[in-house]
C-alpha atoms as a PDB file:
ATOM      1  CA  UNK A   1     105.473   6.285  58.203  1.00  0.00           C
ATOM      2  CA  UNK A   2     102.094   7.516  56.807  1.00  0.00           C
ATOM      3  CA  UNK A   3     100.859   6.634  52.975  1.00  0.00           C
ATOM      4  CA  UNK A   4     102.590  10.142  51.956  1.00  0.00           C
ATOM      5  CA  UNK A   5     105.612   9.246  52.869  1.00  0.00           C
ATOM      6  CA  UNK A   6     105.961   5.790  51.421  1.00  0.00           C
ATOM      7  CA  UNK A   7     104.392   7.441  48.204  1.00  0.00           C
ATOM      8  CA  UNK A   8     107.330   9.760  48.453  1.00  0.00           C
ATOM      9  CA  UNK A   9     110.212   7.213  49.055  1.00  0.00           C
ATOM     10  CA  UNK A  10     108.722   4.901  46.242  1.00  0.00           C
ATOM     11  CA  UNK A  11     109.151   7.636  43.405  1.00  0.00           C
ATOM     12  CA  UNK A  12     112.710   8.755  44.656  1.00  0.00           C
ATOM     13  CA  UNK A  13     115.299   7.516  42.078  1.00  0.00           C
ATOM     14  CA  UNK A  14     117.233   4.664  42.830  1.00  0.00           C
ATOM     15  CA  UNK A  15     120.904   5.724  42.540  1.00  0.00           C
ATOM     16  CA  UNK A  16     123.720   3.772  40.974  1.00  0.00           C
ATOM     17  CA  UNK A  17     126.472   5.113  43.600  1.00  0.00           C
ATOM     18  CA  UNK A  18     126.945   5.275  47.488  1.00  0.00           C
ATOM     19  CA  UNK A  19     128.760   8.536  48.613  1.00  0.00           C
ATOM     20  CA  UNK A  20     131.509   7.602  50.552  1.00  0.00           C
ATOM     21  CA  UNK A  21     133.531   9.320  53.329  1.00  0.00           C
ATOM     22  CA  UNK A  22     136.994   9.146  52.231  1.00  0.00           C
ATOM     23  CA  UNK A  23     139.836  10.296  53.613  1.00  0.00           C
ATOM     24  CA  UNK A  24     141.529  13.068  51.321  1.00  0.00           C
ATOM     25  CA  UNK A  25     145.157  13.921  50.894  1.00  0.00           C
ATOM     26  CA  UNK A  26     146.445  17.350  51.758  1.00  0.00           C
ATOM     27  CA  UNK A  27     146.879  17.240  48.197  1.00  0.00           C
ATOM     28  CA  UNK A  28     143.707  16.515  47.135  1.00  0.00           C
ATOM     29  CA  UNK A  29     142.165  19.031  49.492  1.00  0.00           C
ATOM     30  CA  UNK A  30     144.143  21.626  47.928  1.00  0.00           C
ATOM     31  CA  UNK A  31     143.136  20.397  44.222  1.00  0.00           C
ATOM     32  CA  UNK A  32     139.397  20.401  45.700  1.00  0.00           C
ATOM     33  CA  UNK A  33     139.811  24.102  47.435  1.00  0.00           C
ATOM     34  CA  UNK A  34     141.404  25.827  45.020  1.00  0.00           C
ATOM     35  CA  UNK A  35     140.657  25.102  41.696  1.00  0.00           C
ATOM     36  CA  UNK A  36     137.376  23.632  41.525  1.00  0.00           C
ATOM     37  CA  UNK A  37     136.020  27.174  41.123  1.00  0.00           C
ATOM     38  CA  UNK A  38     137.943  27.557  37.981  1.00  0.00           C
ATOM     39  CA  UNK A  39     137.234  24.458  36.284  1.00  0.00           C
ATOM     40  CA  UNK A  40     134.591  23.023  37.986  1.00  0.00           C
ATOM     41  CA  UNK A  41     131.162  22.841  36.689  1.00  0.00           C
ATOM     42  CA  UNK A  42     127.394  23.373  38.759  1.00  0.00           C
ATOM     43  CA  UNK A  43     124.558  21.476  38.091  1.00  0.00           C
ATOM     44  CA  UNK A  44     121.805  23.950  36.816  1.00  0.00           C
ATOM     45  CA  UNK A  45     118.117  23.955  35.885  1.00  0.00           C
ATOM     46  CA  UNK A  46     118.765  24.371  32.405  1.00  0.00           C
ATOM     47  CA  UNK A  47     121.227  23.558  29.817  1.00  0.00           C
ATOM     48  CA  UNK A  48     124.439  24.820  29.667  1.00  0.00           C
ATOM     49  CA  UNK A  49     126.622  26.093  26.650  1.00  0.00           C
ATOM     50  CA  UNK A  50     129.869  24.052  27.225  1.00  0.00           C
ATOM     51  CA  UNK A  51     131.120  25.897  24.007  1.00  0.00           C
ATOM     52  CA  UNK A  52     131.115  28.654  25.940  1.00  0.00           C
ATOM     53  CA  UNK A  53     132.627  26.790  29.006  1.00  0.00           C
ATOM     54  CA  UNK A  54     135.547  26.122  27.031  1.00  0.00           C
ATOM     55  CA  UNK A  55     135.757  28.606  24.747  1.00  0.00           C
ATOM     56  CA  UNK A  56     135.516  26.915  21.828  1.00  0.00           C
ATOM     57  CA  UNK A  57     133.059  24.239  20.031  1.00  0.00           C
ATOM     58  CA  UNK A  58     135.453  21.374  19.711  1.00  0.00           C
ATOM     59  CA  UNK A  59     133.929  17.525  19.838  1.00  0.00           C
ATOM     60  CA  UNK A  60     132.408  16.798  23.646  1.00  0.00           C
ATOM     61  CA  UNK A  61     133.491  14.150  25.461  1.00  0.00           C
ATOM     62  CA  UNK A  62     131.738  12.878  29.134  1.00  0.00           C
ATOM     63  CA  UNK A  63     133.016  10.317  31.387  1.00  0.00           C
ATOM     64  CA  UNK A  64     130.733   9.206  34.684  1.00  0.00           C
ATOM     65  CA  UNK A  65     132.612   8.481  37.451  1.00  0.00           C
ATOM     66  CA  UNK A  66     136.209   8.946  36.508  1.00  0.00           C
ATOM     67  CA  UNK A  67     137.780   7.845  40.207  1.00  0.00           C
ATOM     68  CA  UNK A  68     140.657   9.261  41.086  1.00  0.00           C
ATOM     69  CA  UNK A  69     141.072  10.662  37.377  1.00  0.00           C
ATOM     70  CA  UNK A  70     144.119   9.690  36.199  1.00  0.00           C
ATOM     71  CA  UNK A  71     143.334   7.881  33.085  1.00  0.00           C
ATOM     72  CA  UNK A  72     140.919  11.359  32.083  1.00  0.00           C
ATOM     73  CA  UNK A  73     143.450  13.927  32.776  1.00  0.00           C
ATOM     74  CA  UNK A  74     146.028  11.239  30.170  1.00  0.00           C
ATOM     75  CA  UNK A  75     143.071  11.025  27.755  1.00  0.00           C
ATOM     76  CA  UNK A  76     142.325  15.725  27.664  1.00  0.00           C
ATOM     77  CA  UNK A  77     145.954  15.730  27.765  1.00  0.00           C
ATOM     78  CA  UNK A  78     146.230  13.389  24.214  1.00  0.00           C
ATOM     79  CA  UNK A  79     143.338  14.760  22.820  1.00  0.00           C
ATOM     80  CA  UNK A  80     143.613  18.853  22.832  1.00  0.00           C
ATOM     81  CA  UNK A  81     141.463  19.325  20.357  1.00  0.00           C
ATOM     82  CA  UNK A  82     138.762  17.887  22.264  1.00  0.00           C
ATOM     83  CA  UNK A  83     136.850  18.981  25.575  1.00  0.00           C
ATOM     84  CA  UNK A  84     136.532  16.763  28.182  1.00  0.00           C
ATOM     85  CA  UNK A  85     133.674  16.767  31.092  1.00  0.00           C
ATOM     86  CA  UNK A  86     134.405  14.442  34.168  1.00  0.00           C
ATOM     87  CA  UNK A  87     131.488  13.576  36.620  1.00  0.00           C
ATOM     88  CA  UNK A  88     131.974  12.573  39.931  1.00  0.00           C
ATOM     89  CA  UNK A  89     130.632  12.791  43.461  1.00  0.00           C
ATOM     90  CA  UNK A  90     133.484  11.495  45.592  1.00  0.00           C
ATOM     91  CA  UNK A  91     135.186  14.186  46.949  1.00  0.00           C
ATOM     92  CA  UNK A  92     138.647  12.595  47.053  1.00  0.00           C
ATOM     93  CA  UNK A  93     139.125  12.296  43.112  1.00  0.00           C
ATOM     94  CA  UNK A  94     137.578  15.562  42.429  1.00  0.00           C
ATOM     95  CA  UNK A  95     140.390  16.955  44.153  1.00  0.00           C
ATOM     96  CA  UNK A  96     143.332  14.968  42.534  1.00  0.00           C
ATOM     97  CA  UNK A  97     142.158  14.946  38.872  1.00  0.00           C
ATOM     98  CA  UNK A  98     141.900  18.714  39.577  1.00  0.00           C
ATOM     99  CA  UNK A  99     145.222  18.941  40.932  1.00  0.00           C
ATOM    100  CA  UNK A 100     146.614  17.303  38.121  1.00  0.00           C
ATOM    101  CA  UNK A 101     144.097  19.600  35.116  1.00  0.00           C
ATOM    102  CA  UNK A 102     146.146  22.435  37.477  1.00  0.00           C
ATOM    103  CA  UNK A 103     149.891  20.533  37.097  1.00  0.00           C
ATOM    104  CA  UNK A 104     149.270  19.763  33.557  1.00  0.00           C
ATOM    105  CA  UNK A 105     147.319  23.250  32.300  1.00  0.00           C
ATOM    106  CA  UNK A 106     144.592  21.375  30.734  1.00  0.00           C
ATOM    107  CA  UNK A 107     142.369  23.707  29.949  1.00  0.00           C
ATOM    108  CA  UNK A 108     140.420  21.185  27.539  1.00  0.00           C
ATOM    109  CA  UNK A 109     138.866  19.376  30.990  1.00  0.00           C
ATOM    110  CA  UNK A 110     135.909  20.008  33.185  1.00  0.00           C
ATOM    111  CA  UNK A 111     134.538  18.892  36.020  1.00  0.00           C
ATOM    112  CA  UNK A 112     131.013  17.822  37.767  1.00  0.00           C
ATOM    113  CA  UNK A 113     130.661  17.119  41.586  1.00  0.00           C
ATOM    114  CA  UNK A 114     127.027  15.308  40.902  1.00  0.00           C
ATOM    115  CA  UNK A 115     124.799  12.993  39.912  1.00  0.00           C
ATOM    116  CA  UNK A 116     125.709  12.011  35.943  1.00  0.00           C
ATOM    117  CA  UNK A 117     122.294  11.316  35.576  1.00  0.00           C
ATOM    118  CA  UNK A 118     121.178  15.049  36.814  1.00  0.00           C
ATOM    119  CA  UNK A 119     123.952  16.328  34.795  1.00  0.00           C
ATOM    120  CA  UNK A 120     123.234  14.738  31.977  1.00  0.00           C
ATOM    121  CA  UNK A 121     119.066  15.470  32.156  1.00  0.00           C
ATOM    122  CA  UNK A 122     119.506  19.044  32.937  1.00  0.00           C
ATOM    123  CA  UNK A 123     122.609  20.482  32.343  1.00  0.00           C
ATOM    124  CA  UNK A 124     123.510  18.267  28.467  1.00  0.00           C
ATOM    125  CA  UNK A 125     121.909  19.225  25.180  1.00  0.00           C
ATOM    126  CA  UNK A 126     120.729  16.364  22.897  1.00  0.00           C
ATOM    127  CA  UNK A 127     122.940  15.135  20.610  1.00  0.00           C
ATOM    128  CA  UNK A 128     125.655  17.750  22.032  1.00  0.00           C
ATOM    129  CA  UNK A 129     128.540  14.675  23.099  1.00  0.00           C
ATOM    130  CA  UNK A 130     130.137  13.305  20.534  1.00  0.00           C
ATOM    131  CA  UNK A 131     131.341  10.000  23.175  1.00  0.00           C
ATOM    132  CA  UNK A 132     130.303   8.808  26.938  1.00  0.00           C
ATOM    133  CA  UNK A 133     132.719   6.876  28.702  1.00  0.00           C
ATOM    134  CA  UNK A 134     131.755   5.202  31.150  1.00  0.00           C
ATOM    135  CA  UNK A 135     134.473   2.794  32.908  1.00  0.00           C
ATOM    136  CA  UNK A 136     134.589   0.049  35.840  1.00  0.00           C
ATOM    137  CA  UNK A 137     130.919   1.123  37.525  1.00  0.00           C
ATOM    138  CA  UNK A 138     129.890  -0.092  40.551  1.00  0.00           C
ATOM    139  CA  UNK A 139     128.535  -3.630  39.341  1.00  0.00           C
ATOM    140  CA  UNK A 140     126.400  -3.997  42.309  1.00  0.00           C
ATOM    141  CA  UNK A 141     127.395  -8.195  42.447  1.00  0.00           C
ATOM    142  CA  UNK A 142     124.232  -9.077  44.473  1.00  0.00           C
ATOM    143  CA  UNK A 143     120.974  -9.839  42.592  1.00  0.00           C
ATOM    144  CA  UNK A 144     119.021  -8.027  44.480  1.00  0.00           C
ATOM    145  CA  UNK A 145     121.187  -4.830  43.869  1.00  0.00           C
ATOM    146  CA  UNK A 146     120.664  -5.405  40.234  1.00  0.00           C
ATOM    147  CA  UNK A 147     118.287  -2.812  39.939  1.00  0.00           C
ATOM    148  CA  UNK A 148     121.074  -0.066  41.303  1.00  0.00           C
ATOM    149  CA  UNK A 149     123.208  -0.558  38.138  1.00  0.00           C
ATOM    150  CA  UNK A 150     123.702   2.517  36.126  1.00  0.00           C
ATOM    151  CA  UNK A 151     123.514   0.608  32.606  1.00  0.00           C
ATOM    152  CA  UNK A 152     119.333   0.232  32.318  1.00  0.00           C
ATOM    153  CA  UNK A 153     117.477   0.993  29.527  1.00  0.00           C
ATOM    154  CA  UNK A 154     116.141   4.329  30.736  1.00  0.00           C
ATOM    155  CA  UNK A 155     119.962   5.142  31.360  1.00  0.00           C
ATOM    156  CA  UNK A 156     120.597   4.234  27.910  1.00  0.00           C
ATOM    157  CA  UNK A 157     117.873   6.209  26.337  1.00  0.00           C
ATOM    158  CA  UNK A 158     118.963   8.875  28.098  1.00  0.00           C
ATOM    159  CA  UNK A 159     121.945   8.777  26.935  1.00  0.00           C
ATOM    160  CA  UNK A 160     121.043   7.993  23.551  1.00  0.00           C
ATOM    161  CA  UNK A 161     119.445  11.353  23.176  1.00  0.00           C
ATOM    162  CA  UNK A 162     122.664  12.823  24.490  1.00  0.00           C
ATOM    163  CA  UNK A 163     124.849  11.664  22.085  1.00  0.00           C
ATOM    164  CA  UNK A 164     125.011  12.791  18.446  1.00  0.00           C
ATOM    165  CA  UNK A 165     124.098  10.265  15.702  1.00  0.00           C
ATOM    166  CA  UNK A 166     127.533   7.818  15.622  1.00  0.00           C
ATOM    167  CA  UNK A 167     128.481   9.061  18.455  1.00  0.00           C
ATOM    168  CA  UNK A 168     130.146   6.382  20.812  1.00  0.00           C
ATOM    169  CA  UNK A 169     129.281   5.023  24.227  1.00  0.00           C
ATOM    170  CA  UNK A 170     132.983   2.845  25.287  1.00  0.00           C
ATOM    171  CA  UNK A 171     131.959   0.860  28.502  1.00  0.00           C
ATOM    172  CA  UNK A 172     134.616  -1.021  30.785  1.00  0.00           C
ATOM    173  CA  UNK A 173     134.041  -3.181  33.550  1.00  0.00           C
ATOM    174  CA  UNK A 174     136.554  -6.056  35.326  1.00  0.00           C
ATOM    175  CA  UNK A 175     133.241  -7.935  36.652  1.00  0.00           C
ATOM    176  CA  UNK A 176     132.395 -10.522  33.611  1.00  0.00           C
ATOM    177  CA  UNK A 177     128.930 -11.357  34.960  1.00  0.00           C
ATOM    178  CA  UNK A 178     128.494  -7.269  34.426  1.00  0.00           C
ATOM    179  CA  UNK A 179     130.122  -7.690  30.609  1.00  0.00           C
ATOM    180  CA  UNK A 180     127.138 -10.592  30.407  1.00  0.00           C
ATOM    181  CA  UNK A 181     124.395  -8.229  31.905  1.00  0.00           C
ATOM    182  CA  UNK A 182     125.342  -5.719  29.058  1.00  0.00           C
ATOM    183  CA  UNK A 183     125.571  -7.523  26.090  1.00  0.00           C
ATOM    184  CA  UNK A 184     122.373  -9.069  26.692  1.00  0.00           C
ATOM    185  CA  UNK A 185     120.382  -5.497  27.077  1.00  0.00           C
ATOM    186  CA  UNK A 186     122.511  -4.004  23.963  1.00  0.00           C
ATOM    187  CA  UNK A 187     121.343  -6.747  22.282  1.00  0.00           C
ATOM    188  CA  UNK A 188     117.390  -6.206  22.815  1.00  0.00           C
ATOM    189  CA  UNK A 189     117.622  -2.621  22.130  1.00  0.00           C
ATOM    190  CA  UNK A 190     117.580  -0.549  18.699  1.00  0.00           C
ATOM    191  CA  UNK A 191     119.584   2.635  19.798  1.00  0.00           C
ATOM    192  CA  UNK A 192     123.257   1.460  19.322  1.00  0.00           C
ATOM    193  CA  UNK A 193     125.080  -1.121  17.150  1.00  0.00           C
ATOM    194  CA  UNK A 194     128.278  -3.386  18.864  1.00  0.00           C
ATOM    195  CA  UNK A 195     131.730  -1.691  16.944  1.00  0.00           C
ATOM    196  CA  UNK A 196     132.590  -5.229  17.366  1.00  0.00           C
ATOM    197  CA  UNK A 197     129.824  -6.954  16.163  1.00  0.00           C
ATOM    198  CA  UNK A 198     129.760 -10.363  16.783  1.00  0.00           C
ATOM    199  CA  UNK A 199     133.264 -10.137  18.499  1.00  0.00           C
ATOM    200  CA  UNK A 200     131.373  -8.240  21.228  1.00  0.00           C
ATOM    201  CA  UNK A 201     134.707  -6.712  22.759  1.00  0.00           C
ATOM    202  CA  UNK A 202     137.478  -4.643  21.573  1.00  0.00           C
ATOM    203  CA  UNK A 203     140.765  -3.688  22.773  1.00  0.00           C
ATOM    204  CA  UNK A 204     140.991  -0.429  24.996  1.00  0.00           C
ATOM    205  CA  UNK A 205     144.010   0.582  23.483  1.00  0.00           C
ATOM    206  CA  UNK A 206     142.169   1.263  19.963  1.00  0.00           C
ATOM    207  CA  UNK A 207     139.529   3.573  21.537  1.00  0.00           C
ATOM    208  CA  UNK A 208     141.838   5.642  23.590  1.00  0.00           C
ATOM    209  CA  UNK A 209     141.489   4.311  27.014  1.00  0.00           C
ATOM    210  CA  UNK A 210     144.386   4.501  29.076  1.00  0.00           C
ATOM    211  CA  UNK A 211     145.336   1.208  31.936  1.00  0.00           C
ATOM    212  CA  UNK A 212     144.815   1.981  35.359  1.00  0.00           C
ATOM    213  CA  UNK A 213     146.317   1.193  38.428  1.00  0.00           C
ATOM    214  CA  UNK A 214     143.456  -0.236  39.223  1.00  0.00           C
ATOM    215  CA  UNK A 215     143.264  -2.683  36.079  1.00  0.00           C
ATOM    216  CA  UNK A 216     147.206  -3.795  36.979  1.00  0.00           C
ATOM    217  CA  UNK A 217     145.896  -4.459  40.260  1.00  0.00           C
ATOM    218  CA  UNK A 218     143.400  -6.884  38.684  1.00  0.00           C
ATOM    219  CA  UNK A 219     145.459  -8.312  36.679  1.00  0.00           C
ATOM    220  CA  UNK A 220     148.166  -9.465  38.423  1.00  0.00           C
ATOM    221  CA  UNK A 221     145.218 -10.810  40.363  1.00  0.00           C
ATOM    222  CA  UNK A 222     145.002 -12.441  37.247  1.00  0.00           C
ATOM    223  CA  UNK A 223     141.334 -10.359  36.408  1.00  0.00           C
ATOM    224  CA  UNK A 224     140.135 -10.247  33.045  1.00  0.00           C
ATOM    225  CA  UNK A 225     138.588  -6.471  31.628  1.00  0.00           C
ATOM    226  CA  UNK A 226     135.702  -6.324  29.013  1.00  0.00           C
ATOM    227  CA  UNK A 227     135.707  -3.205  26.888  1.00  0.00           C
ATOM    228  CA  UNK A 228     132.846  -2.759  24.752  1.00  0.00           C
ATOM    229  CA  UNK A 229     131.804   0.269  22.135  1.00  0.00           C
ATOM    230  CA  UNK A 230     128.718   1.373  20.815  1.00  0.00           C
ATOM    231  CA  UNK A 231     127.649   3.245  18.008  1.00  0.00           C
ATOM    232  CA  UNK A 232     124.148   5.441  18.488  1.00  0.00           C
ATOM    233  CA  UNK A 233     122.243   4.618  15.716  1.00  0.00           C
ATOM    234  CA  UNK A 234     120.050   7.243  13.830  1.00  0.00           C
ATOM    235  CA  UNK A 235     116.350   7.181  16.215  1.00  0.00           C
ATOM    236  CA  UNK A 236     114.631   4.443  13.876  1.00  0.00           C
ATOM    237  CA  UNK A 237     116.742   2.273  12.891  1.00  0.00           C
ATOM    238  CA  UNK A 238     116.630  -1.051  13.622  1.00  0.00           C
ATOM    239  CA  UNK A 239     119.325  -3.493  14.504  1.00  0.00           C
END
């Protein structure tokens, strides 16, 4: 490997996910092939008018790596008069949460195969979301794999910008050394104030967020699940 090369490697991103080969349904290859053209989304250069996406200007709401999208598809479905944008890159959930915006005619959802951060860089005007949602991430459990967690300060900068002023950012994870991790960077930031305050957590329930399989799974496991909310504060003020 020459100096070039190692220059080049060193200022490559490090990403939050791992793209995995999953096995699809024939379901969720049908979902994938034939409606992602209709309400899928492409990653561009430059920003896109979701207004014009969805025909209409109603309140924006994002969620980064939505799985197999269930709990989205319940969450456009209660909330019509808002939009909805999913991000994902595994292939597997693209295709069933667009099977079911298909089964349910939601035509208030929208969908990313990509990076959230790429999406959300190029393709997202400031202060255009309203909320980000961004539920049971990868936690990356080994210290040295720290550094791969989507929830840095850069990440929350970014999306910061993103979000209009009170707009919220609901985080969930089922890892409690993740919950730690979090509330100790919210608290040395000035962007966004804890809905809790010194409660820290709040119930997912009151924010909208439907249970998963997954989180049943985990519970009967007998798993806890942190839920956390965050206001974006206007640019300078201070905590």
């Amino acid at each position: 490997m020459n100096d070039q090369d190692s220059q080049d490697q060193s200022n490559r991103p490090i990403r939050s996910f791992v793209i995995r080969s999953g096995r699809m349904t024939d379901s969720q290859r049908s979902g994938l092939n034939s409606h992602l053209e209709q309400w899928g989304l492409t990653l561009s250069e430059k920003v896109i008018n979701y207004a014009d996406a969805f025909g209409n200007a109603n309140p924006l709401v994002m969620e980064i790596g939505f799985g197999m999208g269930d709990s989205l598809a319940i969450m456009a479905e209660n909330n019509p008069e808002q939009n909805f944008i999913g991000v994902e890159v595994h292939s597997p959930g693209i295709g069933r949460l667009l099977s079911l915006v298909a089964n349910k005619e939601l035509n208030n959802l929208r969908v990313f195969n990509d990076d959230a951060v790429k999406v959300l860089k190029q393709c997202t005007a400031e202060q255009s979301l309203s909320r980000l949602n961004l539920y049971f991430p990868d936690p990356w459990h080994k210290t040295k794999h720290h550094k791969r967690r989507l929830v840095q300060m850069p990440f929350l900068e970014l999306i910061h910008s993103r979000l209009s002023t009170g707009g919220l950012f609901h985080f969930a994870t089922d890892w409690e050394p993740y919950a730690e991790y979090v509330i100790k960077l919210m608290k040395e930031q000035t962007l966004f104030e804890n809905i809790a305050g010194d409660e820290l957590f709040v119930s997912p329930q009151d924010y909208g967020r439907p249970e998963t399989k997954f989180e049943r799974r985990g519970q009967r496991l007998g798993h806890g699940v942190w839920d956390m909310v965050f206001r974006a504060l206007p640019k300078n003020d201070k905590l």
